[in-house]
Protein backbone atom coordinates (compact mmCIF):
# COMPACT_ATOMS: atom_id res chain seq x y z
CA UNK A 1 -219.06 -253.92 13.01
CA UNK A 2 -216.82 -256.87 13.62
CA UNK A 3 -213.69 -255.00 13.66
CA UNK A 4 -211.55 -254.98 16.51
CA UNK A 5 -210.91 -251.82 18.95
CA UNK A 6 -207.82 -252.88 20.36
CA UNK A 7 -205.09 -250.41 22.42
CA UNK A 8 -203.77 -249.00 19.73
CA UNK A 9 -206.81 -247.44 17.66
CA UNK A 10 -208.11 -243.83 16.92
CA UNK A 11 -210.70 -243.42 19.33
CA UNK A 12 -213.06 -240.24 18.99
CA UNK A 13 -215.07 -239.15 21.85
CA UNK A 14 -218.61 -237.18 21.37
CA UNK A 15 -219.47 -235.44 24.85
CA UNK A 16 -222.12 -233.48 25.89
CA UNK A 17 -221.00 -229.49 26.89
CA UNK A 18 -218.27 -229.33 29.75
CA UNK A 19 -219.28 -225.50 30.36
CA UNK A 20 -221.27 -226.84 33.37
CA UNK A 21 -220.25 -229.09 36.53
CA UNK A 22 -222.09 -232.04 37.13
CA UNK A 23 -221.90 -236.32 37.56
CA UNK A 24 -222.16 -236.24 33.41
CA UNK A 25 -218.87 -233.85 33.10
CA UNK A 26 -216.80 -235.61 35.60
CA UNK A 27 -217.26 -239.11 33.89
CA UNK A 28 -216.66 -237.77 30.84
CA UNK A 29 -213.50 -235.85 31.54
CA UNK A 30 -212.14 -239.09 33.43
CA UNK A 31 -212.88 -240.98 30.22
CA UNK A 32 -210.92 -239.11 28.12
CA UNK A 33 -208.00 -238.82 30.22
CA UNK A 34 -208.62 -242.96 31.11
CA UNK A 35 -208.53 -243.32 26.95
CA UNK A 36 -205.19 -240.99 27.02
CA UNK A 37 -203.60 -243.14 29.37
CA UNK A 38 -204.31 -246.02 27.95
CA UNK A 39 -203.86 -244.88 24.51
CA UNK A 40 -201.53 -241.97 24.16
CA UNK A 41 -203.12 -238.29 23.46
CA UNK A 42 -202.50 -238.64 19.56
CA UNK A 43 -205.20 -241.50 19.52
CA UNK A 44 -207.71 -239.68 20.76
CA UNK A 45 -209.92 -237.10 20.20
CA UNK A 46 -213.01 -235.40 21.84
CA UNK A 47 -215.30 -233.10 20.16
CA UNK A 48 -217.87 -231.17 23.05
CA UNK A 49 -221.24 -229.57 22.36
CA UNK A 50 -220.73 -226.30 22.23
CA UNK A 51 -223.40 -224.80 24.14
CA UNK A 52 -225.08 -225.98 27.54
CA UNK A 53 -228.88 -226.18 26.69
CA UNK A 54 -231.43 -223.23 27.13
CA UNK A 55 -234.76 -223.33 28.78
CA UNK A 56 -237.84 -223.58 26.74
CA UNK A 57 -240.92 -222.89 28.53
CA UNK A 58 -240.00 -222.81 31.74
CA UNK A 59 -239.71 -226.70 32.78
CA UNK A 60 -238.11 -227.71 29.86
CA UNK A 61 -234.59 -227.15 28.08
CA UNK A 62 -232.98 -228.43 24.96
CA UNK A 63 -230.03 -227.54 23.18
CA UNK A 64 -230.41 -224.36 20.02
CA UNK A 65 -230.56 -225.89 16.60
CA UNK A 66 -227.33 -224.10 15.57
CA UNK A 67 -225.49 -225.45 18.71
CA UNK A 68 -226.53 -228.97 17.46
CA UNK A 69 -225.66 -227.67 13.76
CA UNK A 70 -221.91 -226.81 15.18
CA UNK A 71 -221.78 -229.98 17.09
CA UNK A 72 -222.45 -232.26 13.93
CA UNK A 73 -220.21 -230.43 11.59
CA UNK A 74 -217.04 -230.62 13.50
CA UNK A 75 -218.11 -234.54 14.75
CA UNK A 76 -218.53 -235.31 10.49
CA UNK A 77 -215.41 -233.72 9.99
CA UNK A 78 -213.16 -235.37 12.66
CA UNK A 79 -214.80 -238.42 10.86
CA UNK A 80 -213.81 -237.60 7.61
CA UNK A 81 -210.22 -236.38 8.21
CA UNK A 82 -209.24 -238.05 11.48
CA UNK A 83 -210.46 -241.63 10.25
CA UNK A 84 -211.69 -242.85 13.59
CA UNK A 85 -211.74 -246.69 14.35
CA UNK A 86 -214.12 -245.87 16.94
CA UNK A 87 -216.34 -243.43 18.64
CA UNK A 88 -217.18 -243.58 22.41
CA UNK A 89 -220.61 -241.14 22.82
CA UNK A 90 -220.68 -239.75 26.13
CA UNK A 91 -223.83 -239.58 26.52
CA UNK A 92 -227.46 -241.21 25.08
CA UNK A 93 -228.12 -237.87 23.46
CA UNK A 94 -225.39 -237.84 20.79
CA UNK A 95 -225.66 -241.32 19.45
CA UNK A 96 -227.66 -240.44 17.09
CA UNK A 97 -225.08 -238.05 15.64
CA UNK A 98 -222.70 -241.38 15.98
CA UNK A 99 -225.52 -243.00 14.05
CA UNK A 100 -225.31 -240.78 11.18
CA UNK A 101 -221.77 -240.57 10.93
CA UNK A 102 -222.00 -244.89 11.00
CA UNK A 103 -223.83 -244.50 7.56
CA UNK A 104 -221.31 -242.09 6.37
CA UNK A 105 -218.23 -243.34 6.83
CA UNK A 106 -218.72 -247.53 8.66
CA UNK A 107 -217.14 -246.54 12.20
CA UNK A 108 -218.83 -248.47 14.99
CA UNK A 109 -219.97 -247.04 18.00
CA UNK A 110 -220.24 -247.48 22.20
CA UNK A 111 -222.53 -245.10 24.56
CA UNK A 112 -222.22 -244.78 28.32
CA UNK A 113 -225.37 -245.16 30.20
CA UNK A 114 -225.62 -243.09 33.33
CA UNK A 115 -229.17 -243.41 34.67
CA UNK A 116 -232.24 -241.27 34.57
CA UNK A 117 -231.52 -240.68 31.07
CA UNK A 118 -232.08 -243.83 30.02
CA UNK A 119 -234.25 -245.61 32.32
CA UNK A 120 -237.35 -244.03 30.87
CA UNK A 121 -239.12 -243.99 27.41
CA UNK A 122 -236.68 -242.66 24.78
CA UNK A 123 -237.49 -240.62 21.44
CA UNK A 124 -237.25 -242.53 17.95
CA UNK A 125 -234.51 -240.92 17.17
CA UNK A 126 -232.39 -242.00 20.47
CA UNK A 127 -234.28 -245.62 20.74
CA UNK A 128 -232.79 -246.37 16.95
CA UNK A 129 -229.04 -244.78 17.80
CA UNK A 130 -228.97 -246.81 21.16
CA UNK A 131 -229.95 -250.21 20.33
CA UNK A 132 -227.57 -249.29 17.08
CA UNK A 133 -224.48 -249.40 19.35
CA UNK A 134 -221.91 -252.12 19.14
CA UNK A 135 -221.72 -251.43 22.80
CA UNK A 136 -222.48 -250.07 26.08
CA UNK A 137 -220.80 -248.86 29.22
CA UNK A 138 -223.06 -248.49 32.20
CA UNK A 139 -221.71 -246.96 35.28
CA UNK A 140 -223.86 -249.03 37.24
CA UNK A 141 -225.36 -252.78 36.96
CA UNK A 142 -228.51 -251.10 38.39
CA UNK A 143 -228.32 -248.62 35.25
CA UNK A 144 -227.58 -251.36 32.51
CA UNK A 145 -230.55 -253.71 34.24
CA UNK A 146 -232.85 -251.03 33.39
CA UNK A 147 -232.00 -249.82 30.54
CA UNK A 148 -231.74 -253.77 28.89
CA UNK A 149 -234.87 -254.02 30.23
CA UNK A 150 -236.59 -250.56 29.35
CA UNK A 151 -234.99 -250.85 25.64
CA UNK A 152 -234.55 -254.18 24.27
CA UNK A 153 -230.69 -253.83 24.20
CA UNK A 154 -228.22 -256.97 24.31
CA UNK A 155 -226.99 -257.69 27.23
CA UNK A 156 -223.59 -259.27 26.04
CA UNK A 157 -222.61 -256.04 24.57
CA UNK A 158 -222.28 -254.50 27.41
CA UNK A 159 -219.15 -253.72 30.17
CA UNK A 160 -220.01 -252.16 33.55
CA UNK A 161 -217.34 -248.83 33.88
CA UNK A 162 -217.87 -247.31 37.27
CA UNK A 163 -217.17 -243.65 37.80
CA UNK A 164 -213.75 -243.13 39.47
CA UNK A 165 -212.84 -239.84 41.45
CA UNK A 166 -210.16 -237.85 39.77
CA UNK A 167 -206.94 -238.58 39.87
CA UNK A 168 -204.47 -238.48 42.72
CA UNK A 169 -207.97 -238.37 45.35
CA UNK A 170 -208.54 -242.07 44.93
CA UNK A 171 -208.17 -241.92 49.23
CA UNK A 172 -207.70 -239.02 51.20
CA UNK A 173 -206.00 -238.29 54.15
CA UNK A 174 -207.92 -236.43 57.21
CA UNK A 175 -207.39 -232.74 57.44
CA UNK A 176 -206.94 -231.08 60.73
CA UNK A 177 -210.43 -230.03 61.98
CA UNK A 178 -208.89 -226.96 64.01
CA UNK A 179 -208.76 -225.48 60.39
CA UNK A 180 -212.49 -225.17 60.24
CA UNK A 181 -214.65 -223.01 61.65
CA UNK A 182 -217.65 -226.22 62.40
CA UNK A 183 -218.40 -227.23 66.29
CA UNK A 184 -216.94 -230.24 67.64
CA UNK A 185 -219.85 -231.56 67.81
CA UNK A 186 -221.26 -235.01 66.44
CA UNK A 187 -221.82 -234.12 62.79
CA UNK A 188 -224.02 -235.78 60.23
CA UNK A 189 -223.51 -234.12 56.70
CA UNK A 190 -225.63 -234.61 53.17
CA UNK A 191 -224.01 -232.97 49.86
CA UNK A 192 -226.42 -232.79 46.98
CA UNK A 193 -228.61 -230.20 44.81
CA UNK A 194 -231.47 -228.79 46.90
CA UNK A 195 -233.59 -228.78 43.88
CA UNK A 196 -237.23 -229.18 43.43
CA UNK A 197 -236.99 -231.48 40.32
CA UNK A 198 -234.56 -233.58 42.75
CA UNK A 199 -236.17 -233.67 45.52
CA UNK A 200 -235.75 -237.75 45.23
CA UNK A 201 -232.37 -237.01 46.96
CA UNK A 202 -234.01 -237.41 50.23
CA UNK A 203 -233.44 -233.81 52.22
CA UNK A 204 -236.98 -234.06 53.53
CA UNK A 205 -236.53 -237.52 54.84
CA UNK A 206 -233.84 -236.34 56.91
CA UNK A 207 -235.44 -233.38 58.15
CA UNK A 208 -238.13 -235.83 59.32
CA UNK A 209 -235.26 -238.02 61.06
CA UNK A 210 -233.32 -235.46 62.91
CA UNK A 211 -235.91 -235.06 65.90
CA UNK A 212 -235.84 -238.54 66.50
CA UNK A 213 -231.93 -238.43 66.41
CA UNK A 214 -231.78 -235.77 68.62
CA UNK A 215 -234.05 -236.89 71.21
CA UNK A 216 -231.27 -239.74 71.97
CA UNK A 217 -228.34 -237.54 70.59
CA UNK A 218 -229.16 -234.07 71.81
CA UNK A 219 -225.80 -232.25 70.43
CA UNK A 220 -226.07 -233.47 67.20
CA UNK A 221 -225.66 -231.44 64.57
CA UNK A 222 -226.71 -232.00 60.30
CA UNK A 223 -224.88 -230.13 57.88
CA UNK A 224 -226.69 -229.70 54.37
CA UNK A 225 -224.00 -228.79 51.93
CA UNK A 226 -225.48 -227.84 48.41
CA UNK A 227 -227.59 -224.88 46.89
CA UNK A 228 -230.76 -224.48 44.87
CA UNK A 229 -234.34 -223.45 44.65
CA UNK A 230 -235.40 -225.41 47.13
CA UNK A 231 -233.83 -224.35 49.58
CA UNK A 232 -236.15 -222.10 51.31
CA UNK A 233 -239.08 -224.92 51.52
CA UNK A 234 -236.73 -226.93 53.76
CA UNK A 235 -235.19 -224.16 55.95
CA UNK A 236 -239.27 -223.29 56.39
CA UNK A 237 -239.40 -227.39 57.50
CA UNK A 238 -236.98 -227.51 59.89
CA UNK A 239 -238.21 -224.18 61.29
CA UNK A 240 -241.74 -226.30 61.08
CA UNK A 241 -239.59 -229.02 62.85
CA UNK A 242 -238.31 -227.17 65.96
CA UNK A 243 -234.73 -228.77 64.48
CA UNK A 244 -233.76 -225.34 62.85
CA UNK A 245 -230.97 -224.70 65.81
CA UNK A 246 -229.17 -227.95 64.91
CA UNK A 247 -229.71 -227.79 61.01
CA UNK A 248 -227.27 -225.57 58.69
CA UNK A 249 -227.26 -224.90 55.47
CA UNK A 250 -224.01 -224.15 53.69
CA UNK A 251 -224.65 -223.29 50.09
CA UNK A 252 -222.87 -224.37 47.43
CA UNK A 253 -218.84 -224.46 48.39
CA UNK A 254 -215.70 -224.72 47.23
CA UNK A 255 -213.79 -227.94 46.66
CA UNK A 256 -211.47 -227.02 49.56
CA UNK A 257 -214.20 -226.38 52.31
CA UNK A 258 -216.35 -229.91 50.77
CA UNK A 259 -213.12 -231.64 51.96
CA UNK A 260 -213.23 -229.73 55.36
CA UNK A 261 -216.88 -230.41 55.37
CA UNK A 262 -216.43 -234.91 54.92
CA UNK A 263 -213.23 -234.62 56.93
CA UNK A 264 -215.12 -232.80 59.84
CA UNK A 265 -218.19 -235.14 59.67
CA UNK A 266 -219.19 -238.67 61.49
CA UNK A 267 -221.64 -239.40 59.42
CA UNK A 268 -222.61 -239.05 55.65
CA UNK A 269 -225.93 -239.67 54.64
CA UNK A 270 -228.16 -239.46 51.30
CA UNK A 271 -231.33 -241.55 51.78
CA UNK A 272 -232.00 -241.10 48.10
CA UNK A 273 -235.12 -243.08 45.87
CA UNK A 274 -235.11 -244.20 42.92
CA UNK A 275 -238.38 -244.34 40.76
CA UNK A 276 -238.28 -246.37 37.52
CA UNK A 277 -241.05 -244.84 35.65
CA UNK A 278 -241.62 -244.46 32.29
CA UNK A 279 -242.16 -241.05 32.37
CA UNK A 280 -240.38 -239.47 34.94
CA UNK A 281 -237.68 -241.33 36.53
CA UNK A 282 -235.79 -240.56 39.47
CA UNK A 283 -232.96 -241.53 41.57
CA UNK A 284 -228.83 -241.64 41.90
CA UNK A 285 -227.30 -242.71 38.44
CA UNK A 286 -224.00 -243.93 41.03
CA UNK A 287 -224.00 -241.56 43.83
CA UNK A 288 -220.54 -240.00 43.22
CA UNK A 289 -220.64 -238.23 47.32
CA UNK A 290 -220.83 -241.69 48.86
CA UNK A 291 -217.84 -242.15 46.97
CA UNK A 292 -216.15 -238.96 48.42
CA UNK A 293 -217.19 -239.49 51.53
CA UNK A 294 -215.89 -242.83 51.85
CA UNK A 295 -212.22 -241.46 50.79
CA UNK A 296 -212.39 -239.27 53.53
CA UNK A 297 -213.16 -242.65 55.88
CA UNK A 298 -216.27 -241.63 56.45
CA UNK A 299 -219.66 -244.76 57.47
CA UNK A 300 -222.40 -244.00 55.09
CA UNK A 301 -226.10 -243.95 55.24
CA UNK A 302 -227.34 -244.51 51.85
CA UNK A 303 -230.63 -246.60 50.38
CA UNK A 304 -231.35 -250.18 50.18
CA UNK A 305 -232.33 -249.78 46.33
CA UNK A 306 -230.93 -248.29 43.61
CA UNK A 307 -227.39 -247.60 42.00
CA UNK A 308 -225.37 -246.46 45.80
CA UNK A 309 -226.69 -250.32 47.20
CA UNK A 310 -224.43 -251.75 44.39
CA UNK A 311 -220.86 -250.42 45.82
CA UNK A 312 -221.91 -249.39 49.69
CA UNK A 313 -221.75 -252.80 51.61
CA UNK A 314 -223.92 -252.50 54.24
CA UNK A 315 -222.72 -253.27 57.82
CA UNK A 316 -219.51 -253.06 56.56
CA UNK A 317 -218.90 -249.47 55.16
CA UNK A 318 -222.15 -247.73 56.82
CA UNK A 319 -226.36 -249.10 56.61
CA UNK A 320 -228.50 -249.05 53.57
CA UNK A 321 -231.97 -248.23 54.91
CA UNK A 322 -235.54 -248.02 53.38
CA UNK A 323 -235.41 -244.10 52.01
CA UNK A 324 -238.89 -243.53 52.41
CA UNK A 325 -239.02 -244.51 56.30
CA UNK A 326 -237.87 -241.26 58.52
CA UNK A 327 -237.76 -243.68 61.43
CA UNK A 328 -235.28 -245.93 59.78
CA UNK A 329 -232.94 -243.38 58.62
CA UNK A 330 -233.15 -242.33 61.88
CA UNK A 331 -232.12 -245.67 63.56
CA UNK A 332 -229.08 -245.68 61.38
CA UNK A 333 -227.88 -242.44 61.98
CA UNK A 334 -228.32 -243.12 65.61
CA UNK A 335 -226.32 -246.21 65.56
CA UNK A 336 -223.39 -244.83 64.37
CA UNK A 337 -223.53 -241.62 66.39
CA UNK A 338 -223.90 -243.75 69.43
CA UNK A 339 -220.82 -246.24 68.01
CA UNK A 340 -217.82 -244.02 66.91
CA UNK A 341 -215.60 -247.14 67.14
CA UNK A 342 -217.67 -248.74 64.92
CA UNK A 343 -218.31 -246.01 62.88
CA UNK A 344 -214.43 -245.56 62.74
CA UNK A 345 -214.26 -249.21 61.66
CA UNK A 346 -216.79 -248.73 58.85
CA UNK A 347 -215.15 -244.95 57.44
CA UNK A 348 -211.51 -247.22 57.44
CA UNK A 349 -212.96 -249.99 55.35
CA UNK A 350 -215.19 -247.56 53.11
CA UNK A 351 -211.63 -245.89 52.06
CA UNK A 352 -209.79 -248.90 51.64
CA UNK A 353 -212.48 -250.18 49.23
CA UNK A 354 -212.76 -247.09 47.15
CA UNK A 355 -208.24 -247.37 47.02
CA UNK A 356 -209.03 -250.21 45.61
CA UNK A 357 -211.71 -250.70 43.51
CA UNK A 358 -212.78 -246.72 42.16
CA UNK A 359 -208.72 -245.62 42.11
CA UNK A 360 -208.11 -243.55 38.70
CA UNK A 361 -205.46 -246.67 37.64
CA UNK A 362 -208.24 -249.32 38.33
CA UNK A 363 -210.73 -247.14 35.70
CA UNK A 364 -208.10 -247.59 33.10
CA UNK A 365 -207.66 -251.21 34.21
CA UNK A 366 -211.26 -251.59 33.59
CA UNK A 367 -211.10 -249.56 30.58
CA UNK A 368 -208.09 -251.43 28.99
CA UNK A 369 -210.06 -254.45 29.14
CA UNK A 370 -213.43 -253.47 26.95
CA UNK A 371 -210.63 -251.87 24.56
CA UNK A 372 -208.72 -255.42 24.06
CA UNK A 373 -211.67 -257.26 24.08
């Protein structure tokens, strides 16, 4: 459509559910309060899925037919009666609800690109809805690169929108470490889901590592902060290991004892790999813990490809390594633990860069822009 979307039109936001907690949800919640800020609240709207999805046959899960039903109707109707000038889909899977709504009633539409989700093959029904869109807001370069190239899409409608972490924890000051109960102890941490559909994330790799790290680092110890069903396979490897005395597992914890865990830290590392098949792709749509971490001044260990090589600077805010090679995560991790000052020196300039550039007021900076344009 060739009608403007400047600062002071009716935006409606489709988003996925925002019953669960995950990289989706957060973006999607600092959207809408970017667009409020920017706006006002009385120019914009969101309508939510109503329903998380539901496992199908044991691998697979898609939303009910009468959550999507529910979803649709109250999207047509804030159409209808709300007169949108534009709608912002949240995610790849409701464009095509946009799409219908574009018949009905001529509003153009934008849809944020994360990653996995649209780096491999898409449906019919998605394909048509995305290359549809008057535009597209990838949270990465790495994301938009893919999906332009996966999906035919223009290029020149397109505005990269990095994730931001919420707002008023842009930076983060260092809590006092006697308030935990960890050693003092060098400390090497990982946050992330210890599933076996994401096992991309790297936890093995690390595992592999850690003897190497403590042969020249012999009080080391790796925190693995995170739950899920795999779990048990790597407490059995580092048992397999002889690493299990320096190797804990925390779970899945609170927001208050992550902070204790990244302020307690040296180290944060998440060797993660990204796989761009058609199929089944893998990898780190952004990498939203290098982010944390870095607010906390913390170096970073992250890969040399994917989305995380786009914001960490290596040799400046912590190394970018090869994911696959357990020696040269190793190295890395060694390096730093070996160099506090300089691992000191990378944590400061890590936090001063996300201040800067992934503050809550930048977002809507960035925002502001793709709205005036």
């Amino acid at each position: 459509m060739s009608k403007n979307i400047g600062t002071k039109r009716k935006i409606l936001v489709l988003a996925p559910s925002l019953q669960s907690v995950g990289g989706v949800q957060n973006y999607t919640t600092a959207l809408f309060d970017a667009l409020q800020s920017v706006l006002g609240s009385r120019l914009v709207r969101m309508i939510a899925v109503p329903g998380d999805p539901e496992a199908q046959d044991g691998r697979t899960s898609a939303l009910p037919l009468t959550v999507k039903l529910r979803f649709f109707a109250s999207a047509l109707a804030a159409a209808i009666w709300w007169s949108p000038d534009l709608i912002i889909c949240a995610h790849v899977g409701l464009a095509p609800a946009a799409r219908l709504i574009q018949r009905f009633r001529r509003v153009p539409y934008w849809v944020v690109l994360y990653g996995i989700e649209v780096w491999g093959d898409l449906p019919a029904s998605k394909l048509k809805a995305l290359r549809a869109a008057q535009r597209y807001l990838a949270i990465t370069r790495f994301t938009l690169d893919a999906a332009v190239e996966r999906h035919g899409l223009e290029r020149h409608s397109s505005l990269v929108l990095p994730p931001t972490l919420p707002k008023g924890r842009s930076t983060l000051p260092e809590a006092d470490s006697a308030t935990t109960n960890l050693p003092a102890r060098p400390m090497v941490l990982t946050v992330g889901r210890l599933a076996a559909s994401e096992r991309y994330k790297g936890h093995d790799i690390m595992l592999e590592a850690w003897p190497v790290v403590l042969r020249r680092v012999p009080d080391a110890v790796y925190w693995i902060v995170g739950g899920g069903d795999d779990r048990q396979r790597l407490e059995s490897l580092a048992r397999e290991l002889s690493i299990a005395d320096s190797v804990h597992f925390a779970g899945s914890v609170s927001q208050d004892e992550l902070d204790a865990y990244y302020d307690r830290c040296c180290v944060f590392a998440l060797p993660s790999r990204t796989e761009l098949n058609a199929d089944t792709p893998r990898g780190e749509g952004f990498g939203i813990v290098f982010l944390e971490a870095m607010a906390h001044g913390k170096p970073v260990v992250g890969p040399a490809v994917g989305a995380p090589a786009e914001f960490i600077r290596s040799g400046e805010h912590g190394l970018l390594v090869d994911p696959i090679q357990p020696n040269e995560v190793a190295r890395a991790l060694i390096e730093l633990l070996e160099d506090p000052v300089r691992a000191r020196r990378m944590g400061n300039a890590g936090r001063d860069w996300v201040g800067h550039e992934f503050a809550f007021d930048r977002f809507c900076e960035r925002l502001r822009g793709a709205l005036q344009e």
